[in-house]
N, C-alpha and C. Protein backbone atom coordinates (compact mmCIF):
# COMPACT_ATOMS: atom_id res chain seq x y z
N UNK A 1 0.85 -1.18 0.00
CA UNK A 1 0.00 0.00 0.00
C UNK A 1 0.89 1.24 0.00
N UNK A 2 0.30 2.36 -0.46
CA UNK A 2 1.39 3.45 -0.79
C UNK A 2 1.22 4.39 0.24
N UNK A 3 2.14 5.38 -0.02
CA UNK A 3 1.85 6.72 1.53
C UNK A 3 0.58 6.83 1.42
N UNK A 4 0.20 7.24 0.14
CA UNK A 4 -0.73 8.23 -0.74
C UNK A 4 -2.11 7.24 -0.15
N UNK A 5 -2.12 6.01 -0.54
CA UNK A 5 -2.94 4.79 0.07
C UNK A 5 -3.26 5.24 1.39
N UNK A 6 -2.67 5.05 2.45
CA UNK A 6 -2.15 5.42 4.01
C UNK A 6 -3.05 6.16 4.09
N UNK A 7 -2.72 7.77 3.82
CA UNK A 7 -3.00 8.66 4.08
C UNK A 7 -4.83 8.48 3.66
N UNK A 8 -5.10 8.24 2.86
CA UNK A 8 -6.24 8.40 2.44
C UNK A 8 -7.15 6.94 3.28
N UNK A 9 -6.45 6.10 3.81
CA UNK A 9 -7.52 5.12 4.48
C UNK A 9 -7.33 5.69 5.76
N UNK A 10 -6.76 6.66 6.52
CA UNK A 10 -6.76 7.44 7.82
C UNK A 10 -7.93 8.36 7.59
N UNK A 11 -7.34 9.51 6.58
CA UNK A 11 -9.20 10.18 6.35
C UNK A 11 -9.97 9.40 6.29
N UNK A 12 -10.32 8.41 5.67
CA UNK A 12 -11.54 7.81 5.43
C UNK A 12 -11.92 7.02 7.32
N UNK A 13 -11.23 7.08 7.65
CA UNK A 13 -11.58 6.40 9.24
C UNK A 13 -11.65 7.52 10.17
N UNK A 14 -11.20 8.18 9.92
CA UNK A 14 -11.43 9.66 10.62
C UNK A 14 -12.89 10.28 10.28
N UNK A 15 -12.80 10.18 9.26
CA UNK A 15 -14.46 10.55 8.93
C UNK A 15 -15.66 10.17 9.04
N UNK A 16 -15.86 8.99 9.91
CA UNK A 16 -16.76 8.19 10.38
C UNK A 16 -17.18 8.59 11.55
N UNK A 17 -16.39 9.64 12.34
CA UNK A 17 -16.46 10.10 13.84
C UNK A 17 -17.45 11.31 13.47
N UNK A 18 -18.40 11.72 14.25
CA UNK A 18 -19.00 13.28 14.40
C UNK A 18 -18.44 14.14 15.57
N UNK A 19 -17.43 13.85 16.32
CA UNK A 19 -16.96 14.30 17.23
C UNK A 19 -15.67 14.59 17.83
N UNK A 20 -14.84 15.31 17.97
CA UNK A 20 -13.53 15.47 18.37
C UNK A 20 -13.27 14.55 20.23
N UNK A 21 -14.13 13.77 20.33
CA UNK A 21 -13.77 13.27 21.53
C UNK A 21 -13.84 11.90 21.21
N UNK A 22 -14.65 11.94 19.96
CA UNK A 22 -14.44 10.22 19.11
C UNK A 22 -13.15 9.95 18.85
N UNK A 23 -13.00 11.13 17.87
CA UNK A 23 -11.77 10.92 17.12
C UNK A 23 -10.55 10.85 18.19
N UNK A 24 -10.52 11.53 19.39
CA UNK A 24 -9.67 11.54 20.12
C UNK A 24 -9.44 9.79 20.65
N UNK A 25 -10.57 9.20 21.30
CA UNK A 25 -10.37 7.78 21.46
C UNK A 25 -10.06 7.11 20.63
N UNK A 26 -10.37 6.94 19.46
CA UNK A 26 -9.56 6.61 18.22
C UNK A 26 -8.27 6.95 18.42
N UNK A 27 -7.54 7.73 18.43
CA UNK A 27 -6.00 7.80 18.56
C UNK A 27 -5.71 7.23 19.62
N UNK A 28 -6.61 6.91 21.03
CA UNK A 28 -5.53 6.53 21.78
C UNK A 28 -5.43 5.43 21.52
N UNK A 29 -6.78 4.41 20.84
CA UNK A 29 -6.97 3.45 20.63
C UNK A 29 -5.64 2.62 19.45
N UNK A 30 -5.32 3.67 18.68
CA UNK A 30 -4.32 3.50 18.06
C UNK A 30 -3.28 3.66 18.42
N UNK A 31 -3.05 4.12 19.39
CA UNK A 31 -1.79 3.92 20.15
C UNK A 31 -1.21 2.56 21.20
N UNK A 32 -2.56 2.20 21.34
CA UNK A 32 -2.44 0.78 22.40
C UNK A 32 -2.20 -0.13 21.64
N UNK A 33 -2.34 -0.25 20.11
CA UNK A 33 -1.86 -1.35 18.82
C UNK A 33 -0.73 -0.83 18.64
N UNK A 34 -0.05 0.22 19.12
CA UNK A 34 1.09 0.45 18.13
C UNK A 34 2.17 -1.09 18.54
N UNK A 35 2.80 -1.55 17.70
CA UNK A 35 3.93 -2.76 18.24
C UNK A 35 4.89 -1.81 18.82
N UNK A 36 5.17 -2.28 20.09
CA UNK A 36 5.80 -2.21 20.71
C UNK A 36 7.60 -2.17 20.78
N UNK A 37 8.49 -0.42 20.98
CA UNK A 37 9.78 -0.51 21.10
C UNK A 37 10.31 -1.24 22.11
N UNK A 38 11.29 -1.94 21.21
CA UNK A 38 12.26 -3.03 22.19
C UNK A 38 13.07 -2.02 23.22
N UNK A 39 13.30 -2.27 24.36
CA UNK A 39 13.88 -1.55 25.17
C UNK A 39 15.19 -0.90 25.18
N UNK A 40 16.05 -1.47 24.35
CA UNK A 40 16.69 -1.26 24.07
C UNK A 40 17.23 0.22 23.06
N UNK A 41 15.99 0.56 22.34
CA UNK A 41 16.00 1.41 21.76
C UNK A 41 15.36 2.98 22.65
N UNK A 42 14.93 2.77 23.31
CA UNK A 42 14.55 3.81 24.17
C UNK A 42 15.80 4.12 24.64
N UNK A 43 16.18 5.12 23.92
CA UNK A 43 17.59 5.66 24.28
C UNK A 43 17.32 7.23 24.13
N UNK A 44 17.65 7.80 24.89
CA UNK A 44 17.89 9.67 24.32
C UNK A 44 18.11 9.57 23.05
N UNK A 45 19.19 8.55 22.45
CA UNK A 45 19.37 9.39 21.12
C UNK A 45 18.24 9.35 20.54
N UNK A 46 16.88 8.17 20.46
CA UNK A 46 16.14 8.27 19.68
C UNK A 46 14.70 9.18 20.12
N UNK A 47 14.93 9.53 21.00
CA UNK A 47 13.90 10.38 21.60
C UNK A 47 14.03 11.89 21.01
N UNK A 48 12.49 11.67 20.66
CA UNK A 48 12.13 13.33 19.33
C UNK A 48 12.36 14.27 20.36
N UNK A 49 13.58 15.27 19.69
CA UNK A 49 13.40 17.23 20.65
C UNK A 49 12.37 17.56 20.54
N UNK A 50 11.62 18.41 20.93
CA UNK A 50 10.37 19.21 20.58
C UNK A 50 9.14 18.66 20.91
N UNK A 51 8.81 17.46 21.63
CA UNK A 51 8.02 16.67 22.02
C UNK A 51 8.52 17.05 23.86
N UNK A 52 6.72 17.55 24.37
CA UNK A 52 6.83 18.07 25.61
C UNK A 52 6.40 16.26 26.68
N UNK A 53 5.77 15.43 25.88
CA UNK A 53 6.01 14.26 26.48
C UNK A 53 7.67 13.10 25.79
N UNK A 54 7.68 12.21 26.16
CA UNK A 54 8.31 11.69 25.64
C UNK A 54 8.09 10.48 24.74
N UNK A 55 9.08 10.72 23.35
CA UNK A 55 8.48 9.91 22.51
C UNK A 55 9.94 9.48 21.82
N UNK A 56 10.15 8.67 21.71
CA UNK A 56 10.92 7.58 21.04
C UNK A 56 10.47 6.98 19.96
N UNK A 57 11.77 7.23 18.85
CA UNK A 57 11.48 6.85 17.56
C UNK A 57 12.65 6.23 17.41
N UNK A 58 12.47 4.65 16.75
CA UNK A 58 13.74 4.08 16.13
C UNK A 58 13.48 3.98 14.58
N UNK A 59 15.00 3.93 13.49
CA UNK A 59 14.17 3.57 12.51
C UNK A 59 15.74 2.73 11.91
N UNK A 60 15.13 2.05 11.20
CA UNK A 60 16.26 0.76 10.28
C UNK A 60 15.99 0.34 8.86
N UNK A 61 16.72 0.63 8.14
CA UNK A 61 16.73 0.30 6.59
C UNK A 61 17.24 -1.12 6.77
N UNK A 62 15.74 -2.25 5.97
CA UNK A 62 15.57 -2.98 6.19
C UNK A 62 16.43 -3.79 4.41
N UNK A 63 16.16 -5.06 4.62
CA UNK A 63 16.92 -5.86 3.03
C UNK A 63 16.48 -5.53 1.93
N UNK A 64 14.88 -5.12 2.38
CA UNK A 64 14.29 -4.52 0.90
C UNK A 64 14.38 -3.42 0.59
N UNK A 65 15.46 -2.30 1.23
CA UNK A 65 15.75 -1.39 1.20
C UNK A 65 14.33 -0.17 1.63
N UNK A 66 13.86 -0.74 2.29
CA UNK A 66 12.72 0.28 2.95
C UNK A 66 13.09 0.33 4.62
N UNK A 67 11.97 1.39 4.81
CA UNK A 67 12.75 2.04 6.10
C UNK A 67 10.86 0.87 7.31
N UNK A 68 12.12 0.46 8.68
CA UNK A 68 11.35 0.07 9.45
C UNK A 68 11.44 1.09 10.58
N UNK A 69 9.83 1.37 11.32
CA UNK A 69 9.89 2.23 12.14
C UNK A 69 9.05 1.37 13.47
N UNK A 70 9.64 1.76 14.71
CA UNK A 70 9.14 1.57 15.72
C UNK A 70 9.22 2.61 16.82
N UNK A 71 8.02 2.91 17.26
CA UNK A 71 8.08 4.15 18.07
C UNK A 71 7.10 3.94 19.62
N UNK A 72 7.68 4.48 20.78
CA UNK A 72 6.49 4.50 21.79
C UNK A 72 6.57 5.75 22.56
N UNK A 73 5.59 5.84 23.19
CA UNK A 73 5.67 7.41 23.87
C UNK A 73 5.31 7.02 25.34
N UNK A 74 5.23 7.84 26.60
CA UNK A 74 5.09 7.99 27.73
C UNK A 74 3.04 8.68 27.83
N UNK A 75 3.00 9.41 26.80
CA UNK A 75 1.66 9.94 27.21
C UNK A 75 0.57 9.50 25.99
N UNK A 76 -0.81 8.89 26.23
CA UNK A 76 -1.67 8.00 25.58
C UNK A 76 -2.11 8.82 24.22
N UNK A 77 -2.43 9.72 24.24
CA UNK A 77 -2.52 10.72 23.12
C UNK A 77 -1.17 10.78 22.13
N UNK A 78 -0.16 11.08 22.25
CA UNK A 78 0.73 11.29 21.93
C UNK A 78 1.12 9.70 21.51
N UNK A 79 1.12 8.87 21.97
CA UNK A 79 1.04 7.42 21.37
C UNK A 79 0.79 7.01 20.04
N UNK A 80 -0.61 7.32 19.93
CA UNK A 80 -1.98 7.03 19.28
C UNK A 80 -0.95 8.07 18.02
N UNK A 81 -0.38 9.28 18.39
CA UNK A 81 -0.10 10.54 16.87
C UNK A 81 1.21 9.73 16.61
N UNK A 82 2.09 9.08 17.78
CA UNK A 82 3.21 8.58 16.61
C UNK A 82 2.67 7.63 16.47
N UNK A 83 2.22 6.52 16.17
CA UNK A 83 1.05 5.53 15.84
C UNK A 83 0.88 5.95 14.31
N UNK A 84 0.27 6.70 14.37
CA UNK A 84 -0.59 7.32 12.83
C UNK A 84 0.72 7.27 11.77
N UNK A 85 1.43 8.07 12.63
CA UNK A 85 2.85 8.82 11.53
C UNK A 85 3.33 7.89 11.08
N UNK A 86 3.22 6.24 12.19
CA UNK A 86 4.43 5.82 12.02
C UNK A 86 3.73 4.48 10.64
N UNK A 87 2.68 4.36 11.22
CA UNK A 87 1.54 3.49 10.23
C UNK A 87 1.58 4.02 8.11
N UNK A 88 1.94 5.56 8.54
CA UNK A 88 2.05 5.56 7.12
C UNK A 88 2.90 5.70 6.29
N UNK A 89 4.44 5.97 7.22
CA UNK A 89 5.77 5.61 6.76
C UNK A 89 6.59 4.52 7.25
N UNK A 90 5.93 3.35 7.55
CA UNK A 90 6.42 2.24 7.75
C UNK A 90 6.66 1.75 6.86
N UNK A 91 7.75 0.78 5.95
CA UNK A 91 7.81 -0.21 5.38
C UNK A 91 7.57 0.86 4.07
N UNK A 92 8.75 2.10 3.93
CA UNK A 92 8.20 2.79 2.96
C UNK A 92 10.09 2.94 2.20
N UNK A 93 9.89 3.07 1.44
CA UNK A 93 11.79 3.85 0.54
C UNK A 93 11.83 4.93 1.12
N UNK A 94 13.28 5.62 1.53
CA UNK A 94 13.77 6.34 1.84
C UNK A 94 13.08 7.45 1.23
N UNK A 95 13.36 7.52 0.04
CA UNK A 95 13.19 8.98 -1.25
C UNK A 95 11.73 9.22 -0.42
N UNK A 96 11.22 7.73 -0.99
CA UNK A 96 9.89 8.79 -0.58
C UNK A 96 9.38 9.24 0.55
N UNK A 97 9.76 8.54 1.40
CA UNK A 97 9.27 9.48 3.26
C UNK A 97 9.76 10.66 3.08
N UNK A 98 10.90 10.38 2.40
CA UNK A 98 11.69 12.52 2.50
C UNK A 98 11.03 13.08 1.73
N UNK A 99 10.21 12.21 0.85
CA UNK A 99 8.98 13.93 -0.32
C UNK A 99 8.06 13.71 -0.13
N UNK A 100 7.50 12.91 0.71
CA UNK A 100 5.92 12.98 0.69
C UNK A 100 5.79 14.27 1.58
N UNK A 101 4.21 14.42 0.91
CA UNK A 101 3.69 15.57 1.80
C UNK A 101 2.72 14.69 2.94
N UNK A 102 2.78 15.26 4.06
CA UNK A 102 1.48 14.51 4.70
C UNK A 102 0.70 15.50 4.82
N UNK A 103 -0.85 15.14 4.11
CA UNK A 103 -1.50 15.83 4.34
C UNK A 103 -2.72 15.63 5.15
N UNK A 104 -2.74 14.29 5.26
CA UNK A 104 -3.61 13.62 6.30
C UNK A 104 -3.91 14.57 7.90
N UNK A 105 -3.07 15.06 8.23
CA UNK A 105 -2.92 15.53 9.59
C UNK A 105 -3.94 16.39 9.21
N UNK A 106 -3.71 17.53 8.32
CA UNK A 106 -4.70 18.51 7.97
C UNK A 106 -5.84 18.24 7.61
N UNK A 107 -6.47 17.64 6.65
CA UNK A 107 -7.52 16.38 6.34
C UNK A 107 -8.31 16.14 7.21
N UNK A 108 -7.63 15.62 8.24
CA UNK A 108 -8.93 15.28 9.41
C UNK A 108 -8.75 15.84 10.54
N UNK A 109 -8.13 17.43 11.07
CA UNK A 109 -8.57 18.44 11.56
C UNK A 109 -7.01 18.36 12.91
N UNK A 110 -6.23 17.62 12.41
CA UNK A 110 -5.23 17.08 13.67
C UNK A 110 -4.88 18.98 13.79
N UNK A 111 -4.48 19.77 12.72
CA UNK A 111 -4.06 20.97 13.08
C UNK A 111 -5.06 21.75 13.70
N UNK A 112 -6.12 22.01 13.80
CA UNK A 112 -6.98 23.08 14.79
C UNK A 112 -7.54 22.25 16.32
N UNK A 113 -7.09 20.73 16.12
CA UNK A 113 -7.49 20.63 17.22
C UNK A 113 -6.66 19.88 18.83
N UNK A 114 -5.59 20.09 18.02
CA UNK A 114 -4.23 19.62 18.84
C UNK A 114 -3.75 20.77 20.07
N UNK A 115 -3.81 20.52 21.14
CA UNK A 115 -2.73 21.67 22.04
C UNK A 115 -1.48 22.46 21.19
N UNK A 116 -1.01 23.44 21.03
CA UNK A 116 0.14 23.97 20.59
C UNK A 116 1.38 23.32 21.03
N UNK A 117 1.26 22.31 21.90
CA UNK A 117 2.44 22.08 22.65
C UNK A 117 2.59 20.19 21.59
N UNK A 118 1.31 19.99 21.46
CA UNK A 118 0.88 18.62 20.59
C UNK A 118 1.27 18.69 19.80
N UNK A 119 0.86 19.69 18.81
CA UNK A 119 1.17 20.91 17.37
C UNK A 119 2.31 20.34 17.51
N UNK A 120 3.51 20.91 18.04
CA UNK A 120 4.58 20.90 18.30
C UNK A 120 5.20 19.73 18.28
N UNK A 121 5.46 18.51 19.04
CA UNK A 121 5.29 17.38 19.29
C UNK A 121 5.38 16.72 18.10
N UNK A 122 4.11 17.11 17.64
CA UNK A 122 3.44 16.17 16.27
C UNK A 122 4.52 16.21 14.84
N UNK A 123 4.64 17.89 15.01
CA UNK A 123 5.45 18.20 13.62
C UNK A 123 7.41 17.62 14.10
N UNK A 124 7.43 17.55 15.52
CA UNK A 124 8.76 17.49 15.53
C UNK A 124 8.68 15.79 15.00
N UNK A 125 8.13 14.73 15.30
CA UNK A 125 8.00 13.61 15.07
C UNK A 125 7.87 13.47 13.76
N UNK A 126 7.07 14.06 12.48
CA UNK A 126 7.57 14.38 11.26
C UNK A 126 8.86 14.32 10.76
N UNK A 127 9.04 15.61 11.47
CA UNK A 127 10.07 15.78 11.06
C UNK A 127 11.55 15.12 11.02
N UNK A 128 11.22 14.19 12.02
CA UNK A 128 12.47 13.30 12.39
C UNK A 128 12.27 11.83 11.35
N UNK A 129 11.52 11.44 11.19
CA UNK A 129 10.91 10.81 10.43
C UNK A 129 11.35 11.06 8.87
N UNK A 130 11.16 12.21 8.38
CA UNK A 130 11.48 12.89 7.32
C UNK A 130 13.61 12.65 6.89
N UNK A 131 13.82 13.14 8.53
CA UNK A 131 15.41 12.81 8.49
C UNK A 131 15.91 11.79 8.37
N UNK A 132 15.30 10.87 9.20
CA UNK A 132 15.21 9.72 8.83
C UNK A 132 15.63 8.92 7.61
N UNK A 133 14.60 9.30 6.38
CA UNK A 133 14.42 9.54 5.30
C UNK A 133 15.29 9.94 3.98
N UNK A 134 15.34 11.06 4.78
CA UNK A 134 16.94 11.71 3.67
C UNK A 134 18.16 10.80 4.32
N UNK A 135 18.49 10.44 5.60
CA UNK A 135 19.85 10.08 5.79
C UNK A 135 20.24 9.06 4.93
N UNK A 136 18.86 7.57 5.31
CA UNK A 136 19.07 6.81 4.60
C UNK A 136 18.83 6.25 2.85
N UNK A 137 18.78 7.70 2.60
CA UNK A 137 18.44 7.54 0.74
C UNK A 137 20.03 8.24 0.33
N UNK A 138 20.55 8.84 1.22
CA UNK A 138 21.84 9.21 1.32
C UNK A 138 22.83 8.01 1.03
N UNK A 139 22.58 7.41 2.04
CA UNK A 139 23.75 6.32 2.43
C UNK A 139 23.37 5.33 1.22
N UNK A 140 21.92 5.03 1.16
CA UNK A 140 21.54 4.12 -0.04
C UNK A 140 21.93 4.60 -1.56
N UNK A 141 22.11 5.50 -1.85
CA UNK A 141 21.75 6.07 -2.78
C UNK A 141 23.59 5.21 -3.58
């Protein structure tokens, strides 16, 4: 399935909710499926700056030359958002995690209805993700 795929079966499940307290249980709900970081990886280094809870991101360029991601966080909300991120750049090529746009977040309202501090959080986890991305299309390349 493609980002583009991803992204568009998240709206479409997002849009089934009439309520921002639906949709909110939905994320945490998606956070309690996320598979689980090996302990080992919960290290500072992989823990996102800019995230006011804590959230840990590992990631590994796998044989098929796509990128594997495993991520967990400390707070249930924040779970559930690296959850999402991580659901649609999992098991994806380098190139493309570094150009996709995500537009999903916007789509189903994650920007007007997130804390500023979430906001925050959310895009730094992107963004690392994104680096992610470029390093290893770098090294692959």
């Amino acid at each position: 399935m493609s980002i583009e795929s991803k992204q568009q079966e998240i709206i479409e499940e997002f849009s089934v909710f009439s309520d921002w307290m639906q949709k909110y249980e939905y994320i945490i709900d998606l956070g309690k499926d996320l598979p689980v970081i090996e302990n080992d990886y919960k290290t500072d280094d992989n823990l996102i700056k800019g995230c006011q809870s804590r959230v840990w991101l590992h990631a590994q360029l796998i044989e098929t030359g796509r990128v594997q991601f495993t991520a967990d966080s400390d707070a249930i909300i924040t779970k559930g958002l690296v959850a999402l991120v991580v659901r649609v750049f999992d098991n994806e090529l380098p190139a493309d995690i570094a150009s996709t746009d995500l537009h999903f977040v916007k789509a189903i309202g994650l920007s007007e209805h997130l804390s500023p501090t979430r906001s925050n959080g959310l895009a730094s986890m992107i963004k690392q993700i994104k680096i992610y991305g470029l390093a290893f299309s770098a090294n692959h390349a």
